[in-house]
N, C-alpha and C. Protein backbone atom coordinates (compact mmCIF):
# COMPACT_ATOMS: atom_id res chain seq x y z
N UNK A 1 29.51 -18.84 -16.85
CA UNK A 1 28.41 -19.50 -16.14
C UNK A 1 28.15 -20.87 -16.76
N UNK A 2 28.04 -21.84 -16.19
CA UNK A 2 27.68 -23.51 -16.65
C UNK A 2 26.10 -23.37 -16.40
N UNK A 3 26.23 -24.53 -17.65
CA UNK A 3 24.60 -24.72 -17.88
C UNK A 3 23.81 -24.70 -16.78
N UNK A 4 22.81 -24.17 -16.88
CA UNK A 4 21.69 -24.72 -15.86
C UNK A 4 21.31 -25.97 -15.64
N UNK A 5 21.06 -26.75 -14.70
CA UNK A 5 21.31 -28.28 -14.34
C UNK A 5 19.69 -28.62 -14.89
N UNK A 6 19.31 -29.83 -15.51
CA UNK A 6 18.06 -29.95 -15.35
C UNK A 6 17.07 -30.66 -14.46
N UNK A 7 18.07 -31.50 -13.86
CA UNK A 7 16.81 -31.96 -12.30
C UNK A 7 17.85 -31.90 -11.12
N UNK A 8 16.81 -31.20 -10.31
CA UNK A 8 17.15 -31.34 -9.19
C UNK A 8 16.66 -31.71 -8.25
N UNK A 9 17.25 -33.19 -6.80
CA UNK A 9 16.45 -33.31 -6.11
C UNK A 9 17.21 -31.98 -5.11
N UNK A 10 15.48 -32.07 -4.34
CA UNK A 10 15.79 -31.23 -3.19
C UNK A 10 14.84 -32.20 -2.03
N UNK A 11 15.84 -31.91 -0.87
CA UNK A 11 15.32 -32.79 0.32
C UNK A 11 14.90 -31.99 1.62
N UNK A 12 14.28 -32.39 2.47
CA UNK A 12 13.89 -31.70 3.07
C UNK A 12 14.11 -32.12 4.67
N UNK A 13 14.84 -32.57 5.88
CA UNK A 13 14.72 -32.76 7.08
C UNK A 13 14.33 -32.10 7.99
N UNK A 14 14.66 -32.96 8.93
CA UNK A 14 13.67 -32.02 10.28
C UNK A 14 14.61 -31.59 11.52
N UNK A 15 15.51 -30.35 10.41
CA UNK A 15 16.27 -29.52 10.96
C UNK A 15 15.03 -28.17 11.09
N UNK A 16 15.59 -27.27 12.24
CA UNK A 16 15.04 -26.30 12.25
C UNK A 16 15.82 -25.00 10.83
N UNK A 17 14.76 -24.16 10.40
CA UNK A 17 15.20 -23.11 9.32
C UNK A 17 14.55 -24.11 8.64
N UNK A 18 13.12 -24.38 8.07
CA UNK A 18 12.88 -25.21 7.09
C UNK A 18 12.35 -23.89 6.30
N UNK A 19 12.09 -22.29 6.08
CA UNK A 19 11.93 -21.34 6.28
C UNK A 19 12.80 -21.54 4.54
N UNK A 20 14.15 -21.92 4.79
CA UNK A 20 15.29 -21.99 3.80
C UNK A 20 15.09 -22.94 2.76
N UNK A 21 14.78 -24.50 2.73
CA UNK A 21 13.79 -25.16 1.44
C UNK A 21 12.84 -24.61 0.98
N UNK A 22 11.78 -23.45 2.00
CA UNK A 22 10.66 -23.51 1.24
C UNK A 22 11.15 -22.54 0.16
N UNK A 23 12.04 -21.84 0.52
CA UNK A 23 11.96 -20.51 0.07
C UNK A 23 12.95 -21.04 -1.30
N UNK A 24 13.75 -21.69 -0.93
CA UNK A 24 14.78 -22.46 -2.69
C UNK A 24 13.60 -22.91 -3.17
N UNK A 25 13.23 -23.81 -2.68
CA UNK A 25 12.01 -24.43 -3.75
C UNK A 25 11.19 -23.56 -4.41
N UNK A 26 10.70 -22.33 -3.91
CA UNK A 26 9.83 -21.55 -4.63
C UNK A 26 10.96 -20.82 -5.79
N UNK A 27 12.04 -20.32 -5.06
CA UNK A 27 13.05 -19.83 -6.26
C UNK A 27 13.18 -21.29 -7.29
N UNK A 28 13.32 -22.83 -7.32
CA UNK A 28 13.30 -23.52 -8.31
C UNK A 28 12.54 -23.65 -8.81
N UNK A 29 11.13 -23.14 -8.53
CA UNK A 29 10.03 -23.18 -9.69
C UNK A 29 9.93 -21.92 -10.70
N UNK A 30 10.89 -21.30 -10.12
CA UNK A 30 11.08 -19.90 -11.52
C UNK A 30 12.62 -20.25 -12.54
N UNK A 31 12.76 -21.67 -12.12
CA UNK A 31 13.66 -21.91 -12.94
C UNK A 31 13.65 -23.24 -14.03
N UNK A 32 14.31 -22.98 -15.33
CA UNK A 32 14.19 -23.80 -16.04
C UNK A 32 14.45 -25.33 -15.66
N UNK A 33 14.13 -26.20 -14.67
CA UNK A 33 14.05 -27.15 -13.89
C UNK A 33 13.19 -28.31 -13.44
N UNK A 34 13.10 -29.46 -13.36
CA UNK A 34 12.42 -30.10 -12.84
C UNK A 34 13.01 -30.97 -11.47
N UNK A 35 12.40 -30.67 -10.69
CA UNK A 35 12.81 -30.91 -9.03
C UNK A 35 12.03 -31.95 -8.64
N UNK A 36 12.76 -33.24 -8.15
CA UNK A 36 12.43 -34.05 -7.10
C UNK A 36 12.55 -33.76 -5.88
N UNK A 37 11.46 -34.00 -4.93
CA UNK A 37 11.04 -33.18 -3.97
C UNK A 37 11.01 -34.43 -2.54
N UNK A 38 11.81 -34.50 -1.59
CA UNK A 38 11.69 -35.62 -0.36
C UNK A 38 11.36 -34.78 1.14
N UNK A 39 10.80 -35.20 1.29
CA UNK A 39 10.50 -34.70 2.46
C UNK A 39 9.91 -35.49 3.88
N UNK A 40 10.81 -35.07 5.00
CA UNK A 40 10.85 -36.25 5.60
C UNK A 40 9.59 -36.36 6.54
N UNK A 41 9.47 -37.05 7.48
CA UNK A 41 8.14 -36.82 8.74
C UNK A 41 8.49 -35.84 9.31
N UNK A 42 9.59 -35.89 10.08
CA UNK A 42 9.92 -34.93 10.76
C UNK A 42 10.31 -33.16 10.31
N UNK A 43 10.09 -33.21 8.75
CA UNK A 43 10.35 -31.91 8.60
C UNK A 43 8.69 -31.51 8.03
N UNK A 44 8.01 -32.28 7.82
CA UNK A 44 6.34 -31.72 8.05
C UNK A 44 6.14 -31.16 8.98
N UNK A 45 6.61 -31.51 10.66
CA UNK A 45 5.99 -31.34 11.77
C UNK A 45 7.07 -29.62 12.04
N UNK A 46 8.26 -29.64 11.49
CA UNK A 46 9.27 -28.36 11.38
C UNK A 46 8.39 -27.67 11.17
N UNK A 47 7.77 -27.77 10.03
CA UNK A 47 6.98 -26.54 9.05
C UNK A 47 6.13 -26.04 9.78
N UNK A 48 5.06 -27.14 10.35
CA UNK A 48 3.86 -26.43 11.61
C UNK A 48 4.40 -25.71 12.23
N UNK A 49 5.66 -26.26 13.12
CA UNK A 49 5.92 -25.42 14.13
C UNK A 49 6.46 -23.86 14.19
N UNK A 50 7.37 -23.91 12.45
CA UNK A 50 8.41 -23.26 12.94
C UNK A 50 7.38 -21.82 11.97
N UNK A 51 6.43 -22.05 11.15
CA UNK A 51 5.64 -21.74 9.70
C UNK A 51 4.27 -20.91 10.11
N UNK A 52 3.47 -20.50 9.24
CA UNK A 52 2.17 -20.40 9.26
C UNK A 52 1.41 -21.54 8.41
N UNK A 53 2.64 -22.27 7.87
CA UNK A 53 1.67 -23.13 7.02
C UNK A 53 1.82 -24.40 7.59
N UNK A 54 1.08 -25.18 6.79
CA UNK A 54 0.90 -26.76 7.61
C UNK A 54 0.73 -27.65 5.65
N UNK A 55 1.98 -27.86 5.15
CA UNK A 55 1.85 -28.66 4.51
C UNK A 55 0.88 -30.38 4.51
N UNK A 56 0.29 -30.52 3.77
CA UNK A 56 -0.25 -31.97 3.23
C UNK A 56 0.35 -33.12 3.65
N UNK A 57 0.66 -34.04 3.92
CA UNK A 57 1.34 -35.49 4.25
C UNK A 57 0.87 -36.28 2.89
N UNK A 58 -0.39 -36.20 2.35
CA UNK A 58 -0.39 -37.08 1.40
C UNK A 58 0.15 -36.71 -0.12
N UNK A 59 0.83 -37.30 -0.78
CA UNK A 59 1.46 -36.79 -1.41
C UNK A 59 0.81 -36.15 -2.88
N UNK A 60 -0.47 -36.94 -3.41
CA UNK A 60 -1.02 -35.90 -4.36
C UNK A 60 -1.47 -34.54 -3.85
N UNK A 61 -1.96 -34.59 -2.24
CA UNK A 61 -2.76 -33.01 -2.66
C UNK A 61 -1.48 -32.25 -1.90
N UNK A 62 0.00 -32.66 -1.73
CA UNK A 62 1.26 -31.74 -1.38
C UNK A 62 1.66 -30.88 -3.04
N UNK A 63 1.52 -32.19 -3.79
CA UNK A 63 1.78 -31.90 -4.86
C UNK A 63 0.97 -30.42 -5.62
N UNK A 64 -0.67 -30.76 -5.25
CA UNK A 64 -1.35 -30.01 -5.86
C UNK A 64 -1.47 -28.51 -5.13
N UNK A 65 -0.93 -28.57 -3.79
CA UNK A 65 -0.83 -27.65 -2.87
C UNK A 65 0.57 -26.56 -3.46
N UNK A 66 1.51 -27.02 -3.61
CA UNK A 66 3.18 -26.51 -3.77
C UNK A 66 2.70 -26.11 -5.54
N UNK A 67 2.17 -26.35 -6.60
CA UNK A 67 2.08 -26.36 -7.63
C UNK A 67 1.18 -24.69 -7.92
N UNK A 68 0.45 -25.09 -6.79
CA UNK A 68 -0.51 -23.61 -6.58
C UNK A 68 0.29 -22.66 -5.46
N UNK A 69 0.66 -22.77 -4.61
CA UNK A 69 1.22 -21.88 -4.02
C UNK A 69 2.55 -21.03 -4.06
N UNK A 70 3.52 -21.96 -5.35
CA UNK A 70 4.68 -21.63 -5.50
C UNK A 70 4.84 -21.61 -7.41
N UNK A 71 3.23 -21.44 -7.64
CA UNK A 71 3.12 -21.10 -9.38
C UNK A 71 4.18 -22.45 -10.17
N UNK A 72 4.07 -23.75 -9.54
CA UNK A 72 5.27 -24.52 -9.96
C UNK A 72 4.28 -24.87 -11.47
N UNK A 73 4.97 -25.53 -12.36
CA UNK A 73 4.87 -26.08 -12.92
C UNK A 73 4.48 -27.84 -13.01
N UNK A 74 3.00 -28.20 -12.85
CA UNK A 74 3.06 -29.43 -12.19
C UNK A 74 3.90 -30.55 -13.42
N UNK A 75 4.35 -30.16 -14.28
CA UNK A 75 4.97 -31.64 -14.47
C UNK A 75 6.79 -31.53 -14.57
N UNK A 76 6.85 -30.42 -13.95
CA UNK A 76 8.20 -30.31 -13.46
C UNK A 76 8.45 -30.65 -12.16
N UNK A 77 7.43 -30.81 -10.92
CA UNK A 77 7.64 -31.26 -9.57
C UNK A 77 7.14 -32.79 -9.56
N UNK A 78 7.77 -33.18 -8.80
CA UNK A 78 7.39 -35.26 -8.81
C UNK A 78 8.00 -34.88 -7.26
N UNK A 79 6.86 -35.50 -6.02
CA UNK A 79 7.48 -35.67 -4.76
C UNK A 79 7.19 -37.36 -4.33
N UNK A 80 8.04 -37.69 -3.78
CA UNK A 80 8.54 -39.04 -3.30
C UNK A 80 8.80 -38.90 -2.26
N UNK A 81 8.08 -40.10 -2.04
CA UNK A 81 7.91 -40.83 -0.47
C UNK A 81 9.42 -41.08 0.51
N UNK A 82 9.76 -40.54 1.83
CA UNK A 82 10.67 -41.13 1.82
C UNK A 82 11.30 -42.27 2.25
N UNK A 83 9.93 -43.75 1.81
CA UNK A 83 10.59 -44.59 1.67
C UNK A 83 9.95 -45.52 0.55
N UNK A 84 10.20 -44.49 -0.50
CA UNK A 84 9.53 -45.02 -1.99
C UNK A 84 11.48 -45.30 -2.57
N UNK A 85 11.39 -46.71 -2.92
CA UNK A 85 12.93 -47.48 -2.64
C UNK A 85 12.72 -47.67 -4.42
N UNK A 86 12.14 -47.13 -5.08
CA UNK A 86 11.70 -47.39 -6.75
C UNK A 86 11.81 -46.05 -6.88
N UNK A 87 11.94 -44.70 -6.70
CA UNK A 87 12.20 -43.47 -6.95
C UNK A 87 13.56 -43.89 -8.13
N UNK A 88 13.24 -42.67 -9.05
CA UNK A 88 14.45 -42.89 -9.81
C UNK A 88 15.85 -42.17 -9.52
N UNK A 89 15.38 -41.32 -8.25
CA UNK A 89 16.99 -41.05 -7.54
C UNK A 89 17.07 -42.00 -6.77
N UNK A 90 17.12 -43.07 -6.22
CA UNK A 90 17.61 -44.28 -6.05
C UNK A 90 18.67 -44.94 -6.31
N UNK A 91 18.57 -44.54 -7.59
CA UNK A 91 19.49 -45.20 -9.18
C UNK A 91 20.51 -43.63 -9.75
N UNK A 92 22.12 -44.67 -10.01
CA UNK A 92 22.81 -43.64 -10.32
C UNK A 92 22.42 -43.11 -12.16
N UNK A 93 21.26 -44.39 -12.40
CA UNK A 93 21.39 -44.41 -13.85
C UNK A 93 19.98 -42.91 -14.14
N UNK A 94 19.16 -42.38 -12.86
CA UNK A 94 18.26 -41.26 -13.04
C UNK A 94 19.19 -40.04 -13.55
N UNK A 95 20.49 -40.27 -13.37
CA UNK A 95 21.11 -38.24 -13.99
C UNK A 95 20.70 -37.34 -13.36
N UNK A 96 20.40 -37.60 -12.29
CA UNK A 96 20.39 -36.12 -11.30
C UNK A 96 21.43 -35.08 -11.42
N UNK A 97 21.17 -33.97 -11.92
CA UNK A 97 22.16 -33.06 -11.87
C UNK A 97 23.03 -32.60 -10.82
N UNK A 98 21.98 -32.14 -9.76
CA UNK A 98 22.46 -31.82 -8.14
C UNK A 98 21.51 -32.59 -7.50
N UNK A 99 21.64 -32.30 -5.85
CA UNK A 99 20.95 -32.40 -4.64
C UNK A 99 21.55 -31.71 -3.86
N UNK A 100 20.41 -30.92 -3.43
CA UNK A 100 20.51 -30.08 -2.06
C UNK A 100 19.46 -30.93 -1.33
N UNK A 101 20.34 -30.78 0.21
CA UNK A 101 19.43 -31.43 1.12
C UNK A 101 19.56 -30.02 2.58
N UNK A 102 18.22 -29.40 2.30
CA UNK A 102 17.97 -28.22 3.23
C UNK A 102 16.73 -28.12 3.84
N UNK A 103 16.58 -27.86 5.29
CA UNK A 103 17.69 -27.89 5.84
C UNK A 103 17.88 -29.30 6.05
N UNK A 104 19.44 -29.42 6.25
CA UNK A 104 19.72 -30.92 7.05
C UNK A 104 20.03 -31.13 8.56
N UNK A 105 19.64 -31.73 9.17
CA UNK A 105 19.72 -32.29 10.11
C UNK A 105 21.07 -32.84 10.45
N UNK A 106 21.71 -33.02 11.71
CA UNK A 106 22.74 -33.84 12.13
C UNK A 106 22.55 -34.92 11.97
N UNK A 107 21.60 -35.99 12.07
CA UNK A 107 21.18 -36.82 12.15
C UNK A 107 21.01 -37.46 10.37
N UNK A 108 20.81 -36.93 9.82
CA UNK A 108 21.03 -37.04 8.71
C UNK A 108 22.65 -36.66 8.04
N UNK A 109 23.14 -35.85 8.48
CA UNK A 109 24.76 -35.60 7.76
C UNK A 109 25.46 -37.48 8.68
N UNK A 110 24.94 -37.63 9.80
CA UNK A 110 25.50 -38.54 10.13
C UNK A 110 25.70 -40.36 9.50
N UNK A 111 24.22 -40.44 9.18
CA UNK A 111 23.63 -41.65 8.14
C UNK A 111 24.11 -41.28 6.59
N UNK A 112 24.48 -40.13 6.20
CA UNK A 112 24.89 -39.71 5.01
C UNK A 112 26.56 -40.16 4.69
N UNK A 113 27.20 -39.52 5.98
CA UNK A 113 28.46 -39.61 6.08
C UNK A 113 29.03 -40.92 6.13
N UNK A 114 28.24 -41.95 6.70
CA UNK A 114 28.18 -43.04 6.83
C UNK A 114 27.86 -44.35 6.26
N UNK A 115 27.02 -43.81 5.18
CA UNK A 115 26.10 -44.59 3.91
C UNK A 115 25.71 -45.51 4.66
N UNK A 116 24.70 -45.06 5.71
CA UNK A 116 23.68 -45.72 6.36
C UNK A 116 22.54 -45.81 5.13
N UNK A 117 21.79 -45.37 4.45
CA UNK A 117 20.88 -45.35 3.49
C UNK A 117 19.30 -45.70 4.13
N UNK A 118 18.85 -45.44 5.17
CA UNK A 118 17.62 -45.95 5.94
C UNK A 118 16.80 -45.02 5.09
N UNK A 119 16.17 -44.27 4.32
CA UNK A 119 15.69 -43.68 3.75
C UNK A 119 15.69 -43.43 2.14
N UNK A 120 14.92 -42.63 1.37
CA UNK A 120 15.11 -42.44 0.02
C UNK A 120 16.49 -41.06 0.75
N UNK A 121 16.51 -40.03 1.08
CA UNK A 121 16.61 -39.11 1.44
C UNK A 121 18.21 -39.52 1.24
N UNK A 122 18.28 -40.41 2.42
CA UNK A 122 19.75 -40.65 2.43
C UNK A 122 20.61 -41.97 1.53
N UNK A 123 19.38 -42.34 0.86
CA UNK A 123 19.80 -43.13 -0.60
C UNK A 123 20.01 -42.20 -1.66
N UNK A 124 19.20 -41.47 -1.94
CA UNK A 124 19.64 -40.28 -3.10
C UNK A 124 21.06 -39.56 -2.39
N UNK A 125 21.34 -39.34 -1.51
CA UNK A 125 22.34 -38.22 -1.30
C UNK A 125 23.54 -39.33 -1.25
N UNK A 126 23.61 -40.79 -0.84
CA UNK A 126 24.70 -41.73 -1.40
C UNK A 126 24.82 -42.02 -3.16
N UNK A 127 24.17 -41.94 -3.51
CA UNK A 127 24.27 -42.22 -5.06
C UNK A 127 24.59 -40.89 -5.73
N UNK A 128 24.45 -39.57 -4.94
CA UNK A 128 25.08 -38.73 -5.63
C UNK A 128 26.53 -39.10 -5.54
N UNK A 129 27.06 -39.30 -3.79
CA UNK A 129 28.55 -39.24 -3.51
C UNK A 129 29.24 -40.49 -4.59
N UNK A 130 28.45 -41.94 -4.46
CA UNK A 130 29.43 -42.89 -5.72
C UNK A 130 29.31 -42.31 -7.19
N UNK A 131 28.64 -41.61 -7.70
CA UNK A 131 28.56 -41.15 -8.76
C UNK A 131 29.29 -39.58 -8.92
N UNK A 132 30.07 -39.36 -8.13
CA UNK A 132 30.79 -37.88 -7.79
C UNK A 132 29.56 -36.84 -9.06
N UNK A 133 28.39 -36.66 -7.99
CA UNK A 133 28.10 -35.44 -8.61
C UNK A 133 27.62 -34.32 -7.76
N UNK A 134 27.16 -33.55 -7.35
CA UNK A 134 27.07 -32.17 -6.77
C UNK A 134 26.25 -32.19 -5.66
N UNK A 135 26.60 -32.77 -4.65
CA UNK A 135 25.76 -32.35 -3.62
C UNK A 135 25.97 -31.07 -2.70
N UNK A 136 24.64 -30.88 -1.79
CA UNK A 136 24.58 -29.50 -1.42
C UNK A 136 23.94 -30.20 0.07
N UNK A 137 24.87 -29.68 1.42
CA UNK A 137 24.31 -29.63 2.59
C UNK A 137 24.19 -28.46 3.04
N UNK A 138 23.10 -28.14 3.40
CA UNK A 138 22.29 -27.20 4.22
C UNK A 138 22.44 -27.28 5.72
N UNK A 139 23.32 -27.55 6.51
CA UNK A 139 23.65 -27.97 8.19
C UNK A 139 22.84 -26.85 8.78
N UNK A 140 22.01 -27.22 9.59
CA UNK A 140 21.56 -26.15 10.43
C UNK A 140 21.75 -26.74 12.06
N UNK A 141 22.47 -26.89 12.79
CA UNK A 141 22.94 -26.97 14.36
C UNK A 141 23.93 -25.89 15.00
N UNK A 142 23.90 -25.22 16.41
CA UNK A 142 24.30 -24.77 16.55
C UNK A 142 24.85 -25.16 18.23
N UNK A 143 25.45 -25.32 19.10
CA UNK A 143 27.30 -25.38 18.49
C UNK A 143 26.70 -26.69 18.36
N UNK A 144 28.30 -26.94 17.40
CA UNK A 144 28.82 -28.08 16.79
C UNK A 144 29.58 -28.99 17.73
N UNK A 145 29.58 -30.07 17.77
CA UNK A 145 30.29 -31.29 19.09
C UNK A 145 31.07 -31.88 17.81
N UNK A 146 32.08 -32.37 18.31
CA UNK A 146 33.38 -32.94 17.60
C UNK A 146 32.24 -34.13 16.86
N UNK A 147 31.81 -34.94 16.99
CA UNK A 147 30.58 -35.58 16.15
C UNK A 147 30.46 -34.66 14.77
N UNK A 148 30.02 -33.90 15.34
CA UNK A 148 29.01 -33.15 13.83
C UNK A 148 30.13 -32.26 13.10
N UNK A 149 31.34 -32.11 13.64
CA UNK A 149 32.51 -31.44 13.27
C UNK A 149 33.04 -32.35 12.09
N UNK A 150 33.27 -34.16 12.87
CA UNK A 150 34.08 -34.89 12.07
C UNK A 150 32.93 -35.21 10.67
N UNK A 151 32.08 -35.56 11.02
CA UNK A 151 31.16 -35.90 10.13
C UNK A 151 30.79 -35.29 8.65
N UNK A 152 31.16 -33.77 9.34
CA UNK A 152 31.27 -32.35 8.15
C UNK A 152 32.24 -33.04 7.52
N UNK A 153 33.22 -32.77 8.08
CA UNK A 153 34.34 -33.07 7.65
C UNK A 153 34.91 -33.85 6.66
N UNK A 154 34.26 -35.53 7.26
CA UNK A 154 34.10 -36.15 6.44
C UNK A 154 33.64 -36.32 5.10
N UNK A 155 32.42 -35.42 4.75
CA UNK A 155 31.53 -35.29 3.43
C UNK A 155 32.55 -34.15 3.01
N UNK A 156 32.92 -33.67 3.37
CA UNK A 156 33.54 -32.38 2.67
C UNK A 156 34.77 -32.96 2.23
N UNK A 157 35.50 -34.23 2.77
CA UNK A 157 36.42 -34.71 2.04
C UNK A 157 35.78 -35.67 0.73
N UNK A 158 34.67 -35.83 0.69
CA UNK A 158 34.05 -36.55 -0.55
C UNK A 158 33.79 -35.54 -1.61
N UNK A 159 33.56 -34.09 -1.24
CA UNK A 159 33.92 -33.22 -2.13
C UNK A 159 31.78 -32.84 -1.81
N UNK A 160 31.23 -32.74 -0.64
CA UNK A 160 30.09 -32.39 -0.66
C UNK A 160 30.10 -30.68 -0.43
N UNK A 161 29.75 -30.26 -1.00
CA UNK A 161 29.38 -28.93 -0.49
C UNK A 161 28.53 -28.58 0.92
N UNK A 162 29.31 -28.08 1.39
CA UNK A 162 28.90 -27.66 3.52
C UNK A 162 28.69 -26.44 3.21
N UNK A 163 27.39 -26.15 3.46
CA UNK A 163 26.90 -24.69 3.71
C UNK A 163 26.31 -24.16 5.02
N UNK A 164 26.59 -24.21 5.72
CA UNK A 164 26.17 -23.68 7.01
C UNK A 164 24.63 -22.72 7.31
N UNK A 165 23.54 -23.20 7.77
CA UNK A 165 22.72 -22.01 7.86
C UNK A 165 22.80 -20.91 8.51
N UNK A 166 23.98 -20.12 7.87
CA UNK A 166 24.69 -18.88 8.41
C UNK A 166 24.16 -17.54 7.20
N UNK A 167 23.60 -16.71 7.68
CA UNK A 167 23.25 -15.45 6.67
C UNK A 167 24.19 -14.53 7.15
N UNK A 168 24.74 -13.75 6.17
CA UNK A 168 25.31 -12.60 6.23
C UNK A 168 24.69 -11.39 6.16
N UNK A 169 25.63 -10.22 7.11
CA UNK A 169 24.46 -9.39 7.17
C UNK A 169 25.17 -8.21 6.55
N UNK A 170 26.14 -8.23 5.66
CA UNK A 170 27.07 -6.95 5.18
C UNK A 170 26.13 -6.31 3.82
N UNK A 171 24.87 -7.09 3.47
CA UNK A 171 23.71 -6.25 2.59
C UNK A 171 22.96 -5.89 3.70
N UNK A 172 22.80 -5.55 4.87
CA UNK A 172 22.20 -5.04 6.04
C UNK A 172 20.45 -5.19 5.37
N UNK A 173 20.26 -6.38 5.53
CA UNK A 173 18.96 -7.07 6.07
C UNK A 173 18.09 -6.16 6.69
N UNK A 174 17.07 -6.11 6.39
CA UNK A 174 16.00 -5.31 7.67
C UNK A 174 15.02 -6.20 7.77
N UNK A 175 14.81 -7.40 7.17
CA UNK A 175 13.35 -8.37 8.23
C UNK A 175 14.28 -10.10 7.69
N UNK A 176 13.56 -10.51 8.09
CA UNK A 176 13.57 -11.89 7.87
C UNK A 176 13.77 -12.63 6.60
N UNK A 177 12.91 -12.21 6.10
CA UNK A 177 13.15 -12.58 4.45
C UNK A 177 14.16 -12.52 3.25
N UNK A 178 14.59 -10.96 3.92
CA UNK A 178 16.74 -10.71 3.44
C UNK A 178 17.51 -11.66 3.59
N UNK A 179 17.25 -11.72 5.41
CA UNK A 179 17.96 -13.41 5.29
C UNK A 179 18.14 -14.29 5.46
N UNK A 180 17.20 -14.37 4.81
CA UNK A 180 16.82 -16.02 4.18
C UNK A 180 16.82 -15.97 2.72
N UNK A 181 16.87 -15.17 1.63
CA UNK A 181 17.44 -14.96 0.88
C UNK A 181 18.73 -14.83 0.46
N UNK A 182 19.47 -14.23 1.82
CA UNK A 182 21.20 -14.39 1.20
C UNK A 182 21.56 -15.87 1.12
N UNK A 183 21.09 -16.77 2.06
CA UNK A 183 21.51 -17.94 1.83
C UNK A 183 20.78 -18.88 0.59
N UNK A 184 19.64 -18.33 0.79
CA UNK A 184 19.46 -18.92 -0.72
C UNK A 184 19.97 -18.70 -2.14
N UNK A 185 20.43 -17.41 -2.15
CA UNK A 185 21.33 -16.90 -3.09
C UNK A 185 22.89 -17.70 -2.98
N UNK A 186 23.16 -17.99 -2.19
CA UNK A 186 24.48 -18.67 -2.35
C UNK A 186 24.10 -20.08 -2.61
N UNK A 187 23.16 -20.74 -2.53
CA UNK A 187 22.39 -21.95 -2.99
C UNK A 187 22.61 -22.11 -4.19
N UNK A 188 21.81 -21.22 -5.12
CA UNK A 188 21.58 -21.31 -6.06
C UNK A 188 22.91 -20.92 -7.28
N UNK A 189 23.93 -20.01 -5.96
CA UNK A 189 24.93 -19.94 -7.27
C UNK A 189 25.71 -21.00 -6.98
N UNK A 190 25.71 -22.21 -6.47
CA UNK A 190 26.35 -23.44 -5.84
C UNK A 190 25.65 -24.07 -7.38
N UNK A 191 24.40 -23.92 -7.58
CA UNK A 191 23.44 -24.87 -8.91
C UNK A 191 23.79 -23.75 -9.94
N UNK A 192 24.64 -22.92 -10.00
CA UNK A 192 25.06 -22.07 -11.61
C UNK A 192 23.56 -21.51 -12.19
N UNK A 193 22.72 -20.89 -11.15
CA UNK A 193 21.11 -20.60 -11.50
C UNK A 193 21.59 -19.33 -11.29
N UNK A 194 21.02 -18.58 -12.31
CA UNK A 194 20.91 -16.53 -12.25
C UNK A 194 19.64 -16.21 -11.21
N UNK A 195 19.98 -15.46 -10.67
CA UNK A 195 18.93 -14.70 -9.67
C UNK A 195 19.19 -13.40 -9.70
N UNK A 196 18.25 -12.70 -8.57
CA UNK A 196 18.48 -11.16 -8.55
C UNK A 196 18.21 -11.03 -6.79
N UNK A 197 18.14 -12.46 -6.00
CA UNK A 197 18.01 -12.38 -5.14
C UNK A 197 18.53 -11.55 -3.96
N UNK A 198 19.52 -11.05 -3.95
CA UNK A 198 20.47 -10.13 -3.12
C UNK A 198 21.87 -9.31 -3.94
N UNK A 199 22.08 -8.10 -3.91
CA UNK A 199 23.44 -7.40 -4.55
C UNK A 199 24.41 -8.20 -4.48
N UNK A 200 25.31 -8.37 -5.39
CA UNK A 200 26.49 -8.66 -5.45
C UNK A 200 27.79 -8.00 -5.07
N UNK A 201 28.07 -8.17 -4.45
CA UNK A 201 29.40 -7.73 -3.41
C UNK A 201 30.31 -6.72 -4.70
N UNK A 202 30.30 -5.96 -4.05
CA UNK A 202 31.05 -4.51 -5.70
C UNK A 202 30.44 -4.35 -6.50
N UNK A 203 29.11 -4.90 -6.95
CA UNK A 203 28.56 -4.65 -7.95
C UNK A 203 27.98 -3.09 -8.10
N UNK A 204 27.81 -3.02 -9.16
CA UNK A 204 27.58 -0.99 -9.17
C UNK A 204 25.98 -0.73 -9.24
C-alpha cells in the first residue's frame, strides 16, 4: 500500500450523482488529509435538486456547515471559489497529491480535455495533467456520443483515471447507500486510502 496522499483537491460539478462527492468527502474527513474543496454553481443547484440538503453558497458558513455535518476537521478543509485564480491549486508549485473531480460533468471533461481553463476547477485539473500527477474523473452521462467517447479518451491517454458512475452490484446492494459506496470504495483505493467501505472480492 503507498502512502496516504496528504492533500487532496476534490471538485465538485453539476453532473447529476452529486450523492457520490458528498459521500467521498465525508469518507475524506475520516482520513489523515487535508482537502481542497471546488464547487461549482451548477453543482449547488444538483444538490437541491437531486438531495435533502441545500448547501450554503457563501463560502465561510459552507465551510462551517461541512465541518459540522461531516465531523471534518476545520483546518484540514479550505473551500475555494471557483473563480478564486490565487488558490494554491492554481500553481503546480501547491503539491497536490491527487484530484478527484466528482461528479464530472461532460462539459467539464470537455474544457479539461482541452485545457480550456475557464475556471479554478478546470485550472486545478490542468496543472495536475502538466505536472503528471493523479487525477480522478468521476463521468456521470449516460449514453455516451462519440464527443464524450473521444474526449474520455483523450484524458485517459494523458494517463487520467476514467471512472464511470457505474456501481456494481455482485455485493448485492439492498438500498442506495451500498451503492454509492461501492463506487466510492474504488475512489478511494484509486487515493491508496484503507476503508471498510464494501467486502473485498474473495475476501474471507
Amino acid at each position: 500500500m503507498s502512502r496516504t496522499p496528504g492533500k487532496i483537491t476534490l471538485a465538485m460539478t453539476g453532473a447529476s450523482g452529486m450523492i457520490y462527492g458528498m459521500r467521498l468527502l465525508a469518507c475524506l474527513a475520516k482520513q489523515e488529509v487535508s482537502v481542497n474543496l471546488i464547487v461549482s454553481d451548477a453543482a449547488f443547484e444538483v444538490i437541491r435538486l437531486e438531495t435533502d440538503y441545500q448547501w450554503p453558497k457563501d463560502l465561510k458558513e459552507l465551510h462551517q456547515h461541512l465541518v459540522s455535518t461531516y465531523d471534518f476537521p476545520a483546518e484540514r478543509l479550505t473551500i475555494y471559489s471557483k473563480m478564486d485564480w490565487t488558490a494554491p491549486v492554481a500553481s503546480g508549485s501547491a503539491l497536490v497529491d491527487a484530484m478527484v473531480i466528482c461528479p464530472c460533468s461532460s462539459g467539464s471533461v470537455s474544457a479539461i480535455a482541452h485545457g480550456a481553463s475557464n475556471n479554478l476547477i478546470e485550472r486545478a485539473a490542468d496543472v495536475m495533467l502538466k505536472e503528471r500527477r493523479p487525477l480522478i474523473i468521476v463521468h456521470r452521462e449516460t449514453p455516451l456520443s462519440l464527443i464524450h467517447l473521444q474526449n474520455l479518451t483523450k484524458l485517459a491517454g494523458m494517463g487520467v483515471h476514467i471512472m464511470p458512475a457505474s456501481p456494481g452490484f455482485y455485493h448485492r446492494p439492498s438500498n442506495i447507500d451500498e451503492l454509492v459506496d461501492f463506487l466510492v470504495a474504488r475512489i478511494l483505493d484509486q487515493l491508496n486510502m484503507e476503508h471498510q467501505l464494501v467486502p473485498r472480492w474473495g475476501a474471507q
